[in-house]
C-alpha atoms as a PDB file:
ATOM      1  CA  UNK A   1       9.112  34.056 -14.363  1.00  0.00           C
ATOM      2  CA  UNK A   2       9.976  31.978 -17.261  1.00  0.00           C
ATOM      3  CA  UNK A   3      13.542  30.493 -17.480  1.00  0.00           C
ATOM      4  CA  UNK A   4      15.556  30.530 -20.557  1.00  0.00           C
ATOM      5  CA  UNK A   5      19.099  28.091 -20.825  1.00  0.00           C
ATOM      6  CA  UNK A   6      21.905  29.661 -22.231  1.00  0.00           C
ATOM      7  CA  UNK A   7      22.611  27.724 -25.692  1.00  0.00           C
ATOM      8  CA  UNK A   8      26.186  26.543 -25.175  1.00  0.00           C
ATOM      9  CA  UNK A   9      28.451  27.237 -27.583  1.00  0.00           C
ATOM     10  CA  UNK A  10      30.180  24.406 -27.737  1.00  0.00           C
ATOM     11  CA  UNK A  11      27.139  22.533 -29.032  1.00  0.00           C
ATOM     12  CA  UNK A  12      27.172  25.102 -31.780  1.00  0.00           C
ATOM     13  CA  UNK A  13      30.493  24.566 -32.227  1.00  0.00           C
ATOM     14  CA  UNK A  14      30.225  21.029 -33.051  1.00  0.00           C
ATOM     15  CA  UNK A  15      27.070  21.941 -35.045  1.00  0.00           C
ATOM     16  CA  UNK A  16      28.716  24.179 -36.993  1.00  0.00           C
ATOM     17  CA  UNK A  17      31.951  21.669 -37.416  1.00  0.00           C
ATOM     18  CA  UNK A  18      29.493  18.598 -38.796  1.00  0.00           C
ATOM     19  CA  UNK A  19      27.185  20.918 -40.858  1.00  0.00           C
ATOM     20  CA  UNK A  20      30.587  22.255 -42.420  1.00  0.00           C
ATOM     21  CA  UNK A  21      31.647  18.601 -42.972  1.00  0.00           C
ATOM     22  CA  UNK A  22      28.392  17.326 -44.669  1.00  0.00           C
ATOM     23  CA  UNK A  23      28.433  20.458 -47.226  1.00  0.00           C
ATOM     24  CA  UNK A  24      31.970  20.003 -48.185  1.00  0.00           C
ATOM     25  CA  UNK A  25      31.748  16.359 -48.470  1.00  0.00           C
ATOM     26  CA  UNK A  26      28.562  16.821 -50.831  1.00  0.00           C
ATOM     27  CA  UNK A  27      30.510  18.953 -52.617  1.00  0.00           C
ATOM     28  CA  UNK A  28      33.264  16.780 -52.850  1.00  0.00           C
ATOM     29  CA  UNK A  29      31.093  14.191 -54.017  1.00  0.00           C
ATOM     30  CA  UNK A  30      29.446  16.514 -56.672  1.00  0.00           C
ATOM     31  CA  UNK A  31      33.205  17.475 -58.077  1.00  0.00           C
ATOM     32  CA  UNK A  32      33.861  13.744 -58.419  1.00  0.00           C
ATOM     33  CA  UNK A  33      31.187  12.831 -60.463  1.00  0.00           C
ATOM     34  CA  UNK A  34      31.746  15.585 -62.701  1.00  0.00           C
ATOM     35  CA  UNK A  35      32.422  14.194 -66.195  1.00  0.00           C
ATOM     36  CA  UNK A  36      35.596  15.706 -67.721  1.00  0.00           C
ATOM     37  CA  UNK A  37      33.206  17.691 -71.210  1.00  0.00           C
ATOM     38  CA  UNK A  38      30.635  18.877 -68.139  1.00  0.00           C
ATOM     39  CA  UNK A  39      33.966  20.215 -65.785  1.00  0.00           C
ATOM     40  CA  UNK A  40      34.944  22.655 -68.709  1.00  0.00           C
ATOM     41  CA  UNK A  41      31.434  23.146 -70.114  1.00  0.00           C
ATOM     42  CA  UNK A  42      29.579  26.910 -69.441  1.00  0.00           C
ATOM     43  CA  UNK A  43      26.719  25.615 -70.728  1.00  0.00           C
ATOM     44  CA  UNK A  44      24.402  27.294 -69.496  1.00  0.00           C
ATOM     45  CA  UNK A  45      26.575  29.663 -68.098  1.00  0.00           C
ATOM     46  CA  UNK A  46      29.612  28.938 -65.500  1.00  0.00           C
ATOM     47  CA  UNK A  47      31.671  25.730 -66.259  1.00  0.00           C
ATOM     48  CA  UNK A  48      31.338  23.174 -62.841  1.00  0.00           C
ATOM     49  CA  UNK A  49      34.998  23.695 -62.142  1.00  0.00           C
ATOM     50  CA  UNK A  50      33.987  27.589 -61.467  1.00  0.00           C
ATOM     51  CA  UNK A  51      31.131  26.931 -59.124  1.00  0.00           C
ATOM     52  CA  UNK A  52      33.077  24.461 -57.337  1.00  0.00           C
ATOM     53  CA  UNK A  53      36.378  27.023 -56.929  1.00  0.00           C
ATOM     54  CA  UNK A  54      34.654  29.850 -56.136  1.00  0.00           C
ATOM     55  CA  UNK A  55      32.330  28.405 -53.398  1.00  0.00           C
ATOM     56  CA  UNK A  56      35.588  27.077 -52.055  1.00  0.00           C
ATOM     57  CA  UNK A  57      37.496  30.055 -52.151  1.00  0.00           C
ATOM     58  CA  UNK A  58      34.772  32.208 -50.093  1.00  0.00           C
ATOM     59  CA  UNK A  59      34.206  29.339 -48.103  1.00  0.00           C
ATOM     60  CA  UNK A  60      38.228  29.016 -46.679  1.00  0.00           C
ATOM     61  CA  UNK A  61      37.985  33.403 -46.640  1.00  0.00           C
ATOM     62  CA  UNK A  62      34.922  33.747 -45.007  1.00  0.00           C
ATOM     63  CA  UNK A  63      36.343  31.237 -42.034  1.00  0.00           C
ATOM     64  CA  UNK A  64      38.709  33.230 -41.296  1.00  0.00           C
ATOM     65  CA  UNK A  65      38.723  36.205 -38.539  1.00  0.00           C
ATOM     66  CA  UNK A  66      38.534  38.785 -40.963  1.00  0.00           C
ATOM     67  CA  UNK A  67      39.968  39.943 -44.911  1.00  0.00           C
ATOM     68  CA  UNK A  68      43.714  40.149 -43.119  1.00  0.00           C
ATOM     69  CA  UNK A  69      43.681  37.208 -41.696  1.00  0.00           C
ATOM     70  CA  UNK A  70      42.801  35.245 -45.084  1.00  0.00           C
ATOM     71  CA  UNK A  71      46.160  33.686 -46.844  1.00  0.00           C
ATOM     72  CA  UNK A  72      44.861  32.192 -50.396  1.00  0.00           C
ATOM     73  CA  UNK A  73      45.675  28.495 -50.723  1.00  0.00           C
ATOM     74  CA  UNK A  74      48.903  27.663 -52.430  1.00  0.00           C
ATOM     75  CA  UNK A  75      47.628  27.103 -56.324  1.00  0.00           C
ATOM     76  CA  UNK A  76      45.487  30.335 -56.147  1.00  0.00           C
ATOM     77  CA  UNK A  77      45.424  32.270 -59.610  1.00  0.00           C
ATOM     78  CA  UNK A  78      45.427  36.132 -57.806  1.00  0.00           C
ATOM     79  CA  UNK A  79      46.561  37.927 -60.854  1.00  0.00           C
ATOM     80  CA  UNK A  80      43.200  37.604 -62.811  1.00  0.00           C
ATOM     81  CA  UNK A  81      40.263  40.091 -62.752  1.00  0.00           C
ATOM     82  CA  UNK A  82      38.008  37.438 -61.111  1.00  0.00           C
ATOM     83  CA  UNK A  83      40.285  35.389 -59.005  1.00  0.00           C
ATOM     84  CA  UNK A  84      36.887  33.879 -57.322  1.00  0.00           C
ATOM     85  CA  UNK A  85      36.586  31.845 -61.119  1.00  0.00           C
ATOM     86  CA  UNK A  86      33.022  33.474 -61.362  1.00  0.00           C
ATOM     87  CA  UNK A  87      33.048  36.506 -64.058  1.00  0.00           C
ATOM     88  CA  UNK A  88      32.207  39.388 -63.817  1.00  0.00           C
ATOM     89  CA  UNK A  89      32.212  42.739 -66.423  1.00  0.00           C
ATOM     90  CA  UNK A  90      35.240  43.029 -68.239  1.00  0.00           C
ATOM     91  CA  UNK A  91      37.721  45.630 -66.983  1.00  0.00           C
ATOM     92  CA  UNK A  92      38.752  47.473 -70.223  1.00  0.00           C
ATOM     93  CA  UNK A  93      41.637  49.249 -68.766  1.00  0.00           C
ATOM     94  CA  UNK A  94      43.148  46.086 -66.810  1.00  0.00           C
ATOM     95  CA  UNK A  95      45.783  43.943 -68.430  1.00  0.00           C
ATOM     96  CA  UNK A  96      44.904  41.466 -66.075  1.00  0.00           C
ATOM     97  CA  UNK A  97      43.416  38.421 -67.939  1.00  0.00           C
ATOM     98  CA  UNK A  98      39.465  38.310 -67.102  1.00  0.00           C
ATOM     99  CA  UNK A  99      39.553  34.535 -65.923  1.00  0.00           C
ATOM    100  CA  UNK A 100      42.065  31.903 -64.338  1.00  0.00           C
ATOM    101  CA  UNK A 101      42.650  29.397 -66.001  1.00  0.00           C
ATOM    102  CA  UNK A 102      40.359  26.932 -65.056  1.00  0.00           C
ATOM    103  CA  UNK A 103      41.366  24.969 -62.096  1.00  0.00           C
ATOM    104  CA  UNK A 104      41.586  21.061 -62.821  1.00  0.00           C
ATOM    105  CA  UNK A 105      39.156  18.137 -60.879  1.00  0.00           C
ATOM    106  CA  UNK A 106      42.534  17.314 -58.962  1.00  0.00           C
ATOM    107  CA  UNK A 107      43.107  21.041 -57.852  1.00  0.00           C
ATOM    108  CA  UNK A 108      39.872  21.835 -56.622  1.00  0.00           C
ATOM    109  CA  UNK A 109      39.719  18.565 -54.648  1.00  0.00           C
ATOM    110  CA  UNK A 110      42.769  19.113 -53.061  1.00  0.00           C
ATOM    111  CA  UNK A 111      41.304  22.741 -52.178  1.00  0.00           C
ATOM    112  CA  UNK A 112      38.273  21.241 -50.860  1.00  0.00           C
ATOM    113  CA  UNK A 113      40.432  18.506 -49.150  1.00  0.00           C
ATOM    114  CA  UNK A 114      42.360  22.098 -47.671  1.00  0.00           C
ATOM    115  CA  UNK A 115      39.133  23.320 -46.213  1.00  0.00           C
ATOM    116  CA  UNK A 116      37.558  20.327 -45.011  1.00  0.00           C
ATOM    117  CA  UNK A 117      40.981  20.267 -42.686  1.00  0.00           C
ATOM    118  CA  UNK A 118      40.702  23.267 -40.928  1.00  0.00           C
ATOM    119  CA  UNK A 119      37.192  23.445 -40.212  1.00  0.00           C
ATOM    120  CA  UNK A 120      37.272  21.846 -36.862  1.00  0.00           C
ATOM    121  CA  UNK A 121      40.452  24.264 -36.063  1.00  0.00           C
ATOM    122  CA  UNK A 122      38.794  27.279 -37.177  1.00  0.00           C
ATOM    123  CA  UNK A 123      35.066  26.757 -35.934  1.00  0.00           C
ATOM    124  CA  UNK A 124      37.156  26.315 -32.363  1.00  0.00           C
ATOM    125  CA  UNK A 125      38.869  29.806 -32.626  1.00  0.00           C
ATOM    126  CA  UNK A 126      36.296  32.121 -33.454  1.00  0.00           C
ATOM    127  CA  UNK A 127      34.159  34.281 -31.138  1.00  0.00           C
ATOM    128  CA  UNK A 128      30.648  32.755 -32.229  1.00  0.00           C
ATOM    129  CA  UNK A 129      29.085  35.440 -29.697  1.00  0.00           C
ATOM    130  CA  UNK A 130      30.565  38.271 -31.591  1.00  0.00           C
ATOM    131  CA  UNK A 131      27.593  40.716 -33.271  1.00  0.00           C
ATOM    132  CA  UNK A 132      29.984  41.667 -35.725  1.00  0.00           C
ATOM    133  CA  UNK A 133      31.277  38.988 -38.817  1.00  0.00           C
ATOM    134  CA  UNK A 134      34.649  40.308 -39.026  1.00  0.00           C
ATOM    135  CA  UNK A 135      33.562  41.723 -43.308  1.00  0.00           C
ATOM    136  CA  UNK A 136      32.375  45.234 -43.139  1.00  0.00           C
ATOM    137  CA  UNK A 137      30.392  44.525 -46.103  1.00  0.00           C
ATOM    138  CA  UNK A 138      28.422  41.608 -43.816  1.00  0.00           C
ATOM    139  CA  UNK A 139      26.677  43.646 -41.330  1.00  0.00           C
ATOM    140  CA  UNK A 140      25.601  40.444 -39.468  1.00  0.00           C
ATOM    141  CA  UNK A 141      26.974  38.462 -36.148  1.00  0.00           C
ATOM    142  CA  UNK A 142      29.745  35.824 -36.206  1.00  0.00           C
ATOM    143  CA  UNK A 143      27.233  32.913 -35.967  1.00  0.00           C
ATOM    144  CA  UNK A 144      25.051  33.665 -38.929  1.00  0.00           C
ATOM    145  CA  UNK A 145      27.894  34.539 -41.353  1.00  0.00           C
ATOM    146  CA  UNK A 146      28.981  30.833 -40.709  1.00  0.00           C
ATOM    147  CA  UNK A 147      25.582  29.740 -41.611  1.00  0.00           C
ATOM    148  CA  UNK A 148      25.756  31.960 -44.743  1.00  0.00           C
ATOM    149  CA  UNK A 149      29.006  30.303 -45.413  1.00  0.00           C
ATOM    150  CA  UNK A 150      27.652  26.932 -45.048  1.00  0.00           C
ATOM    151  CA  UNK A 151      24.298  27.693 -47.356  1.00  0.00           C
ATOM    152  CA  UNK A 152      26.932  29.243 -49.786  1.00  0.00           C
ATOM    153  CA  UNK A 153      28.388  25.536 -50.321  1.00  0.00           C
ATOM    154  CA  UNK A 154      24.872  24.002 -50.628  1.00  0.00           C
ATOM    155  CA  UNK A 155      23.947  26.560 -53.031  1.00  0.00           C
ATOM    156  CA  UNK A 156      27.025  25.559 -55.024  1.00  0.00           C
ATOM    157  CA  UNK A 157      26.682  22.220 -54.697  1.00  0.00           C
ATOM    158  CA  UNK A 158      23.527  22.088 -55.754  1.00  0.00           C
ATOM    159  CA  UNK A 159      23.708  23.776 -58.702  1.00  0.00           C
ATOM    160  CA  UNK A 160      26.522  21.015 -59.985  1.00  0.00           C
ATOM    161  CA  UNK A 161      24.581  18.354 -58.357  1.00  0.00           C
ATOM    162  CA  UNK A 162      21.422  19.491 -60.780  1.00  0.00           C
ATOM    163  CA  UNK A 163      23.707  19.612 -64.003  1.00  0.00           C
ATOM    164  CA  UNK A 164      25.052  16.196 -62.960  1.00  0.00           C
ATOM    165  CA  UNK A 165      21.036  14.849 -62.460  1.00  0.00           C
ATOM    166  CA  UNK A 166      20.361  16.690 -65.679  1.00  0.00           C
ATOM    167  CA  UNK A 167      22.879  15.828 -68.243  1.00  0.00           C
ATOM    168  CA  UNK A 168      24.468  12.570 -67.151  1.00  0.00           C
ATOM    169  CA  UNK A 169      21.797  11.126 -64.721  1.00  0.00           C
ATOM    170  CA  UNK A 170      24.228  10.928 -62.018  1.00  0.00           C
ATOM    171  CA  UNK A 171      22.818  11.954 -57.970  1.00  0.00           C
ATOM    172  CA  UNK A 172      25.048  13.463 -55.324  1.00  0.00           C
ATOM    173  CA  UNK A 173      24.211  11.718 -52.280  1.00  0.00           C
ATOM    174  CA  UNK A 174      23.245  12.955 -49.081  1.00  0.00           C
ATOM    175  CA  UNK A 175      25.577  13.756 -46.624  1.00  0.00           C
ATOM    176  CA  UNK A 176      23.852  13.994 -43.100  1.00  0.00           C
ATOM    177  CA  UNK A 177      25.270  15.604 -40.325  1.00  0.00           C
ATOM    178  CA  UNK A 178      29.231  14.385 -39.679  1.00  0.00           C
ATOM    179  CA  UNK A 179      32.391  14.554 -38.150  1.00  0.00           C
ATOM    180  CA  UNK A 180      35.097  14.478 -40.032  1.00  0.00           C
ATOM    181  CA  UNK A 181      36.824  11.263 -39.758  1.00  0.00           C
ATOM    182  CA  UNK A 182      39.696  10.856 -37.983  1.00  0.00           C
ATOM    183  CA  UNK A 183      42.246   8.860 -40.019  1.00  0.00           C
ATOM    184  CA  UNK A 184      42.177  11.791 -42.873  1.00  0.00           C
ATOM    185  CA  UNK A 185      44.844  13.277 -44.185  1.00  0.00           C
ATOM    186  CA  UNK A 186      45.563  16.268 -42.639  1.00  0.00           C
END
């Protein structure tokens, strides 16, 4: 008979919580270094400020319960046909303008600052056991649409960390696994 421990949850928790921590602050990091003529630039296609909104706008919705639970942060453009910052086809028969207006260094560090705040609170409150994510459209368990969410930021990240690498010489640096520290402002 072969004997299998129960994972405990609250080391996924914590998991979660640091893993969370490490993406945002590369992020972070990545959005910093961003020279103003690269923030603006959608050369080759999306300026940095959209990657960086957009992975932080899915990344405070997709930690929440579900869709009704999500509030949008404060400075959130909603009355735009992409209010994610990443385009998609034109609507001909909205009046809606197709893009915000893009979201200054400042902004989206105080967004990512809004985030990185209520991970620990929000990892804490959801069911991590739960086979459903909360998002019809993500027919997955609780758990691995976290993991999704985290990858998201990396994928993000990483695509502003290359253009930084590429056009300025300038590396994001690694962020291992880590708690948020303590004296931040929450």
């Amino acid at each position: 008979m072969s004997s299998h421990p129960t994972l405990d949850l609250n080391l996924v928790r914590d998991s979660l919580k640091r893993q969370y921590h490490a993406a945002l602050a590369m992020l972070r990091e990545a959005v910093e270094l961003c020279p103003d003529e690269l923030w603006l630039d959608a050369t080759p296609r999306n300026a940095c400020w959209q990657h960086a909104y957009h992975v932080l706008f899915y990344t405070h919705f997709y930690m929440m319960d579900t869709p009704d639970d999500f509030v949008p942060w404060v400075e959130h453009q909603a009355q735009v046909q992409n209010p994610d910052g990443i385009p998609g086809p034109p609507d001909p028969n909205s009046e809606l303008p197709h893009m915000p207006t893009p979201y200054t260094r400042e902004q989206v560090l105080a967004y990512c600052e809004f985030c990185d705040t209520r991970v620990d609170e929000r990892v804490n409150d959801m069911d991590l056991a739960s086979s459903e994510s909360g998002f019809f459209w993500y027919p997955i368990p609780k758990l691995e649409h976290q993991l999704v969410n985290i990858r998201h930021i990396q994928h993000h990240a990483a695509q502003i960390a290359d253009r930084l690498r590429n056009t300025c010489d300038l590396g994001v640096n690694w962020a291992g696994s880590r708690k948020r520290p303590s004296n931040s402002a929450e």
